[in-house]
Protein backbone atom coordinates (compact mmCIF):
# COMPACT_ATOMS: atom_id res chain seq x y z
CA UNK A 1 0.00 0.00 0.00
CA UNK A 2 0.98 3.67 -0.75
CA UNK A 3 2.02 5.19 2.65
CA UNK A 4 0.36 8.27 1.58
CA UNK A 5 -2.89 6.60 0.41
CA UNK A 6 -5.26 5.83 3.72
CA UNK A 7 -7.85 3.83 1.30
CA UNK A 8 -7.09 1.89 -1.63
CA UNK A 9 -10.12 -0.23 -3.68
CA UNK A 10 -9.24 -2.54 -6.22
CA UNK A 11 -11.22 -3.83 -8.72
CA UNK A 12 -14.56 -3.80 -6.27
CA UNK A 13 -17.62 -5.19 -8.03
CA UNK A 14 -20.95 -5.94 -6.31
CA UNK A 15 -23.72 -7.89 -8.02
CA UNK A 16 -27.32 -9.08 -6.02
CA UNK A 17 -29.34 -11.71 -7.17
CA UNK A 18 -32.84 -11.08 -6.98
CA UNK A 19 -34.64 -14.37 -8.10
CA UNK A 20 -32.67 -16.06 -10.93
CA UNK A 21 -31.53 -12.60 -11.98
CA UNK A 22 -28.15 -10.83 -11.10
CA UNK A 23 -27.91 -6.71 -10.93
CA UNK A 24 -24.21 -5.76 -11.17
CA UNK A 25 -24.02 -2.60 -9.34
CA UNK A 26 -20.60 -1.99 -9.16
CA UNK A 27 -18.52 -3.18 -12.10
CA UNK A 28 -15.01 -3.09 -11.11
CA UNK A 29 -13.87 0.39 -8.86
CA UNK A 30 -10.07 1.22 -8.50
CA UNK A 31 -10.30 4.58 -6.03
CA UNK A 32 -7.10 5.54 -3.98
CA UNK A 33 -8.05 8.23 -1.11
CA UNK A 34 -4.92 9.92 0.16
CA UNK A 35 -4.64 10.77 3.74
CA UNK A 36 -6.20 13.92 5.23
CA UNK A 37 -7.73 14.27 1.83
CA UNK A 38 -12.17 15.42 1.66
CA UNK A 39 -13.50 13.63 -1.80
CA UNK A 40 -16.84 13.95 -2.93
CA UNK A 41 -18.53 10.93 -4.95
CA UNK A 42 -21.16 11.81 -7.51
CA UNK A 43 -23.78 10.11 -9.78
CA UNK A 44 -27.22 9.54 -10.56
CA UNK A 45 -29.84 7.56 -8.60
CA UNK A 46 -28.91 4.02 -8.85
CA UNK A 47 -25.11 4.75 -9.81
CA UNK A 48 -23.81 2.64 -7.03
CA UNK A 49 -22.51 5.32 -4.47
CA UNK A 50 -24.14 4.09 -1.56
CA UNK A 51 -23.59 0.53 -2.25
CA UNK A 52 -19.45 1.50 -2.82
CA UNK A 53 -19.70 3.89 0.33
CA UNK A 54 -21.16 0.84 2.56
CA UNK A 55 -18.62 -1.51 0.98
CA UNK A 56 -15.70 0.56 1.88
CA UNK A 57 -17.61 1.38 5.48
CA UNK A 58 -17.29 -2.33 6.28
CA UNK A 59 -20.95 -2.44 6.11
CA UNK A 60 -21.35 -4.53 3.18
CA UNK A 61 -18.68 -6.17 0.95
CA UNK A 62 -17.78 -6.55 -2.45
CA UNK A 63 -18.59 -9.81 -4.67
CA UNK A 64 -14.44 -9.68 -5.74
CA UNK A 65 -11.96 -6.74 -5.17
CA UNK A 66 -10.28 -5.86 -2.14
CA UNK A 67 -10.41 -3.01 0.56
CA UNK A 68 -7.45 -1.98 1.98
CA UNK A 69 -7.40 1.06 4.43
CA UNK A 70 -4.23 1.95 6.60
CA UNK A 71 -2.81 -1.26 5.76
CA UNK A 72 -5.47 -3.45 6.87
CA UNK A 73 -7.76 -5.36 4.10
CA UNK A 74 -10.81 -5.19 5.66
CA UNK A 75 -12.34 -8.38 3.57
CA UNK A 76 -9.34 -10.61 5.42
CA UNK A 77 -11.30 -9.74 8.86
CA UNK A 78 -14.02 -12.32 10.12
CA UNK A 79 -17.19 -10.59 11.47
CA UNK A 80 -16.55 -9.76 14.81
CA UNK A 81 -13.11 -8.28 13.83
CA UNK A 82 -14.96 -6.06 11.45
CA UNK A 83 -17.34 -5.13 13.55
CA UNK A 84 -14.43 -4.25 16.53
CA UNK A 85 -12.55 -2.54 13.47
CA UNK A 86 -15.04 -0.44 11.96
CA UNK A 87 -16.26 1.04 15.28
CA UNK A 88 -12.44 2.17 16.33
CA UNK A 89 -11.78 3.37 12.46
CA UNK A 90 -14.60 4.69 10.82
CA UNK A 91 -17.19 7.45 11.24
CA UNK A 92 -20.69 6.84 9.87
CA UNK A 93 -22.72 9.75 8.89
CA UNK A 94 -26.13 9.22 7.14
CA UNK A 95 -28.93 11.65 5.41
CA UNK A 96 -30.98 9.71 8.15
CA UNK A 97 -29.50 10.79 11.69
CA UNK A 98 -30.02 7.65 13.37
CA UNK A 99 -30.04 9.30 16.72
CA UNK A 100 -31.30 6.68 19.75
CA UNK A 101 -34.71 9.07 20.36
CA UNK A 102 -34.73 7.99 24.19
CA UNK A 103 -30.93 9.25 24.74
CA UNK A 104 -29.73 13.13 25.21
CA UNK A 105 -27.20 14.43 22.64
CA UNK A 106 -24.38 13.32 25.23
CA UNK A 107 -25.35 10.18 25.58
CA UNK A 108 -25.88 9.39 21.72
CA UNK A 109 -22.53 10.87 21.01
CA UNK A 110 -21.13 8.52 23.45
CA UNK A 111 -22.65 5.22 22.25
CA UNK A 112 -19.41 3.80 20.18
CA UNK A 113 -17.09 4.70 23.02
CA UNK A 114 -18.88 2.05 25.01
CA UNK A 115 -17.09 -0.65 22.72
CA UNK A 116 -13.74 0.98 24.30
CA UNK A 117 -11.70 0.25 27.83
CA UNK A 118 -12.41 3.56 29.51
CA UNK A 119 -14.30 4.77 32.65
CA UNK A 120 -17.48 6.90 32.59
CA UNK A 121 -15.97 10.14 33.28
CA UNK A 122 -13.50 9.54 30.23
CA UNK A 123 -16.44 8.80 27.26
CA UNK A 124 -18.38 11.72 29.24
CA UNK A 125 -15.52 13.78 28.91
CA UNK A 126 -15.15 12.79 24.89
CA UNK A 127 -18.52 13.21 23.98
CA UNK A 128 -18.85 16.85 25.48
CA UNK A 129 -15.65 17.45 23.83
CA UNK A 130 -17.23 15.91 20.63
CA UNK A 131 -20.55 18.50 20.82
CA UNK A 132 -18.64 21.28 21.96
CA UNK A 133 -16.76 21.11 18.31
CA UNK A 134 -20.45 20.78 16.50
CA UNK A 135 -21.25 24.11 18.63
CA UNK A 136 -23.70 22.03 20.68
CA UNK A 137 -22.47 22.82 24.19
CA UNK A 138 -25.68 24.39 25.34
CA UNK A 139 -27.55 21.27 23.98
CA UNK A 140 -26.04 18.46 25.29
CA UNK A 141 -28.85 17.30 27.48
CA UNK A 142 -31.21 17.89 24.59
CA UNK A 143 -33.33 14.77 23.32
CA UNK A 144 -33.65 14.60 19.73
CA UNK A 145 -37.03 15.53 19.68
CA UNK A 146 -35.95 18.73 21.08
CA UNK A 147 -33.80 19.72 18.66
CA UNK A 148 -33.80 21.04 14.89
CA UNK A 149 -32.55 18.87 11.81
CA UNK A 150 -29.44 20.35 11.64
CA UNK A 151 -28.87 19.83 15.61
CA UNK A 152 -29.81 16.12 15.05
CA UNK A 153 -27.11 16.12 12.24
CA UNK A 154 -24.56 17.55 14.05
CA UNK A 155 -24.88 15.40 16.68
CA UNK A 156 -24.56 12.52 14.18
CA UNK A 157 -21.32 14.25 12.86
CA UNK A 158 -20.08 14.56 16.56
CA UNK A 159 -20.75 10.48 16.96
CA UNK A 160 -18.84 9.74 14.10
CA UNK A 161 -15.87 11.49 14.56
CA UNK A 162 -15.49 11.03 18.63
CA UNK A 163 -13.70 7.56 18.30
CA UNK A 164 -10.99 9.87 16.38
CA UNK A 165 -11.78 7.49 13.36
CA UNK A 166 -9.21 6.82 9.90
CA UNK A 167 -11.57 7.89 7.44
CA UNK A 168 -15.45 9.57 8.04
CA UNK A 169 -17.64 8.53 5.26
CA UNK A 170 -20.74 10.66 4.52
CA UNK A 171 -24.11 9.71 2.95
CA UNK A 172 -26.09 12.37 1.74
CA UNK A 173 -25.47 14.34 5.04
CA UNK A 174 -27.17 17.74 4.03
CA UNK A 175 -30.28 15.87 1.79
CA UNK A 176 -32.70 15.93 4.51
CA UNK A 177 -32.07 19.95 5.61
CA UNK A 178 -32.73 23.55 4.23
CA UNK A 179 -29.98 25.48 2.72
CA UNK A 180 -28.69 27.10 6.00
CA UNK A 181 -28.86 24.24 7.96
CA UNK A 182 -27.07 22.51 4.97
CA UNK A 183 -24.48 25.36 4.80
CA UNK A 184 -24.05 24.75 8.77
CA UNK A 185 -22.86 20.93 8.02
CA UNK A 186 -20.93 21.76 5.38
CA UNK A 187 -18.95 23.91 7.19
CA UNK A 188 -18.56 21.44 9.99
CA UNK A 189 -17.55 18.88 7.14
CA UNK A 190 -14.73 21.45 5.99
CA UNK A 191 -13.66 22.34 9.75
CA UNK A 192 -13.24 18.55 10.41
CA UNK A 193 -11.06 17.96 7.58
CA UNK A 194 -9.08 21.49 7.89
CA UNK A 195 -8.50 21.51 11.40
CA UNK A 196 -8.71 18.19 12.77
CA UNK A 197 -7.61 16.43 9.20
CA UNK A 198 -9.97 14.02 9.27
CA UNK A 199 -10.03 12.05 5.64
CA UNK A 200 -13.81 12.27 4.28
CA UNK A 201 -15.63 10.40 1.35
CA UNK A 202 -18.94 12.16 1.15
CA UNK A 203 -21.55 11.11 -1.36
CA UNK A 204 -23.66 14.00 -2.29
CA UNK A 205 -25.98 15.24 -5.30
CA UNK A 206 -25.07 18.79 -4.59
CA UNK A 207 -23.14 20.03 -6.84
CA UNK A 208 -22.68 22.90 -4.28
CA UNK A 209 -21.46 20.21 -1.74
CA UNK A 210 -19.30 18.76 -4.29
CA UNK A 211 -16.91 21.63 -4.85
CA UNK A 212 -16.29 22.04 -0.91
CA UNK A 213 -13.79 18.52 -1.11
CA UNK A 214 -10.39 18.86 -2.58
CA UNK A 215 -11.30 16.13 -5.39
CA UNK A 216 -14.69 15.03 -6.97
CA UNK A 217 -15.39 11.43 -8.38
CA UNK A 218 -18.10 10.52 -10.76
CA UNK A 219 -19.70 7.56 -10.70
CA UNK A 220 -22.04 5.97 -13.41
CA UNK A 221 -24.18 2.57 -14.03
CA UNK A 222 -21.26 0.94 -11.74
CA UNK A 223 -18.61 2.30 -13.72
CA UNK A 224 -16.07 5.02 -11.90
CA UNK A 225 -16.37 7.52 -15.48
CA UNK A 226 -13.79 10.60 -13.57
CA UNK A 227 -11.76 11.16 -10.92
């Protein structure tokens, strides 16, 4: 692996059979992502972005290619080593917010530090940490009810990246919100690549979104057409 690249896919192709039919949705990806770098991936409904963005998650995986981020090929690990792995090295953010609505903001944020050796007062001290960077500091006993979309997105964004994760990958994160609140995320996006220098692969269909990463990939019918 290229010491400089933090992901590498090779040759990734996913195909579901539904019935006695296959659907090839990915048709053979090579995408390098080099560290501290903010992509944006691209395409039309039904393009495959989600499907390569879960793959490279280590929420689904690929019919043949490999995975390979920070030196680890994540198809090599069995499923409770993936599970263990992707919780200490990747951040999830979703158009969905997938907050726990019985939980405060603090105690959402701290839900994947439970999978880590620490005391209470440590993921406590993370997760306020964690909001205070989102500019939620005044919120953190908040339910999600209680708070706008863009608070319940934040909050997301303040889950993913508390675990200090290799790589955040984004789905759609502004799809569900108006234009400031959208602006808002963005921002936050940019700030945790700029100043923290997290990597980020964010699907998006905002072209507006797009031009805020460093690099833009295009994706279509499976195929990766420019990057």
């Amino acid at each position: 692996m290229n010491n400089d690249n933090i992901l590498e896919v090779r040759d990734v192709g996913k195909t579901y059979r539904r019935g006695e039919n296959e659907v090839k949705v990915l048709n053979g990806i090579d995408l390098d992502v080099k560290r501290g770098e903010y992509v944006s991936l691209m395409g039309p409904s039904g393009s495959g972005k989600t499907t390569l963005l879960n793959i490279i998650g280590g929420i689904d995986s690929p019919t043949r290619g490999s995975v390979v981020i920070d030196g680890t090929n994540i198809a090599e690990l069995d499923d409770d080593g993936l599970s263990e792995w992707r919780t200490a090295n990747i951040g999830f953010v979703f158009q969905q917010y997938n907050l726990i609505p019985v939980l405060t903001a603090v105690e959402n944020v701290e839900l994947p530090l439970l999978l880590f050796t620490m005391t209470k007062e440590d993921r406590r001290r993370r997760a306020l940490a964690a909001l205070d960077v989102v500019g939620l500091k005044e919120r953190v006993n908040h339910y999600p009810r209680q708070m706008s979309g863009g608070e319940e997105q934040r909050t997301s964004i303040a889950r993913a990246f508390v675990t200090d994760p290799k790589l955040i990958v984004a789905d759609e994160p502004t799809g569900n919100l108006d234009a400031v609140a959208a602006k808002n995320i963005l921002d936050l996006m940019q700030t945790l690549n700029e100043r923290f220098h997290k990597t980020i692969l964010m699907v998006t269909h905002d072209p507006a979104a797009a031009k805020r990463a460093h690099r833009l990939v295009q994706l279509n019918k499976g195929d990766l057409v420019s990057q």
